[in-house]
Structure formats: C-alpha cells, structure tokens
Protein backbone atom coordinates (compact mmCIF):
# COMPACT_ATOMS: atom_id res chain seq x y z
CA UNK A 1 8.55 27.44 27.94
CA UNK A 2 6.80 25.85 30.99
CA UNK A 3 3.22 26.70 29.63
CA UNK A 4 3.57 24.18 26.78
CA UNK A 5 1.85 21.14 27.16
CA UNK A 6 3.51 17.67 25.24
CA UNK A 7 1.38 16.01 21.98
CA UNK A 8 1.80 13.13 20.45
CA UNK A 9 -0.41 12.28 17.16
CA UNK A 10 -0.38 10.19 14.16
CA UNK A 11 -0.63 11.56 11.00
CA UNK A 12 -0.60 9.89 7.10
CA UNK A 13 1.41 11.05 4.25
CA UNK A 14 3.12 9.95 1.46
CA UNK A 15 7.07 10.66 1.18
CA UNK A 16 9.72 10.95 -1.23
CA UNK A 17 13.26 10.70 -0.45
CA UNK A 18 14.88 14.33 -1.59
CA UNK A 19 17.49 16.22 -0.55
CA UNK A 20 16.55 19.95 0.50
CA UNK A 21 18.70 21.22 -2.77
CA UNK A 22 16.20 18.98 -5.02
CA UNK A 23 13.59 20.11 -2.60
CA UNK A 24 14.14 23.78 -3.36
CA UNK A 25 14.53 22.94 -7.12
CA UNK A 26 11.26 21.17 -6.97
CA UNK A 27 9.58 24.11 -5.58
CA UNK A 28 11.37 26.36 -7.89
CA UNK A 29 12.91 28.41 -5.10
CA UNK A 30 16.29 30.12 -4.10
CA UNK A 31 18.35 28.78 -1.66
CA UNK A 32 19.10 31.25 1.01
CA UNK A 33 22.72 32.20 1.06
CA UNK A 34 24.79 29.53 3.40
CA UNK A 35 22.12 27.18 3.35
CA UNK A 36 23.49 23.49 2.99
CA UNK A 37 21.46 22.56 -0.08
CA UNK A 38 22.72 18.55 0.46
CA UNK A 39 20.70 17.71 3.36
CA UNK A 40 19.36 14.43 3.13
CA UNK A 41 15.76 14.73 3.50
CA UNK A 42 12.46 13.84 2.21
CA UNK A 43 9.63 15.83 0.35
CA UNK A 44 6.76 15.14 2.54
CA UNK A 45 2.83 15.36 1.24
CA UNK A 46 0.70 15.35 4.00
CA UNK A 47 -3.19 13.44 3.04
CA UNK A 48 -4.86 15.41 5.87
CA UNK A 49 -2.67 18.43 6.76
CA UNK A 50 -4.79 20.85 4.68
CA UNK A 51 -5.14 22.60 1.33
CA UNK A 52 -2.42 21.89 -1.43
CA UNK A 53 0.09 24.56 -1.47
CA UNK A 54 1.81 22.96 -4.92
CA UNK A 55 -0.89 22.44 -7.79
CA UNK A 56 1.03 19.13 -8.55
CA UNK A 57 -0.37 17.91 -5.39
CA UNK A 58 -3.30 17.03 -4.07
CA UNK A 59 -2.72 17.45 -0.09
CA UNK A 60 0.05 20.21 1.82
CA UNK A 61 3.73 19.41 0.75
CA UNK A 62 7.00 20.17 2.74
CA UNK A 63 9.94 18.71 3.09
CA UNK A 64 11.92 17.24 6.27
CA UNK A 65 15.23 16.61 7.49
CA UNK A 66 15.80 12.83 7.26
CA UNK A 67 16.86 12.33 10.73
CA UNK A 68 14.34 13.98 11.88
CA UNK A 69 11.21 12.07 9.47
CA UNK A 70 13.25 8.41 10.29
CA UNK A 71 12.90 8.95 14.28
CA UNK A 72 8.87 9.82 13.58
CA UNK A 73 7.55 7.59 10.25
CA UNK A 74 7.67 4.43 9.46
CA UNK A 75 6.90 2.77 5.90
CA UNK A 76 3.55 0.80 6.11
C-alpha cells in the first residue's frame, strides 16, 4: 500500500522463550488444523501495550516467532 507511512518505536517487555505449541498450551487453546505447533518462539508480555488479556499477567501477552522477536529485541 503506498498510503502507509514507516514507524519505528521502542517498546519494553519481558519474554519467555516458548514454542507456539507450549504457547497455545499456555493459553489453553486449540491449535488450528495444519498449524506447525514447533515454532520456536517466545511468549511475549508487553509492560505498556495495554490491559492484561491473561489474569496470570499483569500487562498484554502474545507470543512471537523467534526470528522475527531476535531481529527486533535485545536482552538488557
């Protein structure tokens, strides 16, 4: 799309390596049908990316694809 404009932000969050099989246990979900449940990935908790959406949690959780989270974080 031409009428998107490029960001670049930092956000702080707390991470747990997790593949997105463990992921979906975690949550207590389903895995859709063909979805590759050993994914390397992390569980991702986000300290300002709004409410808590898992009452184990005190900030937003999802989880990421590790390539994808190594590129963009970096332990500090």
């Amino acid at each position: 799309m031409t009428d998107m404009r490029l960001y670049e932000g930092t956000k702080r969050l707390r991470a747990k390596a997790m593949t997105r099989g463990e992921y979906n246990n975690y949550r207590n979900w389903s895995a859709p049908d063909g979805e590759d449940q050993d994914v390397a990935g992390y569980l991702v908790e986000y300290e300002d990316g709004g409410k808590a959406n898992d009452s184990r949690h005190s900030g937003y959780i999802s989880w990421s694809p590790a390539d994808v989270f190594e590129r963009t974080y970096h332990a500090i």
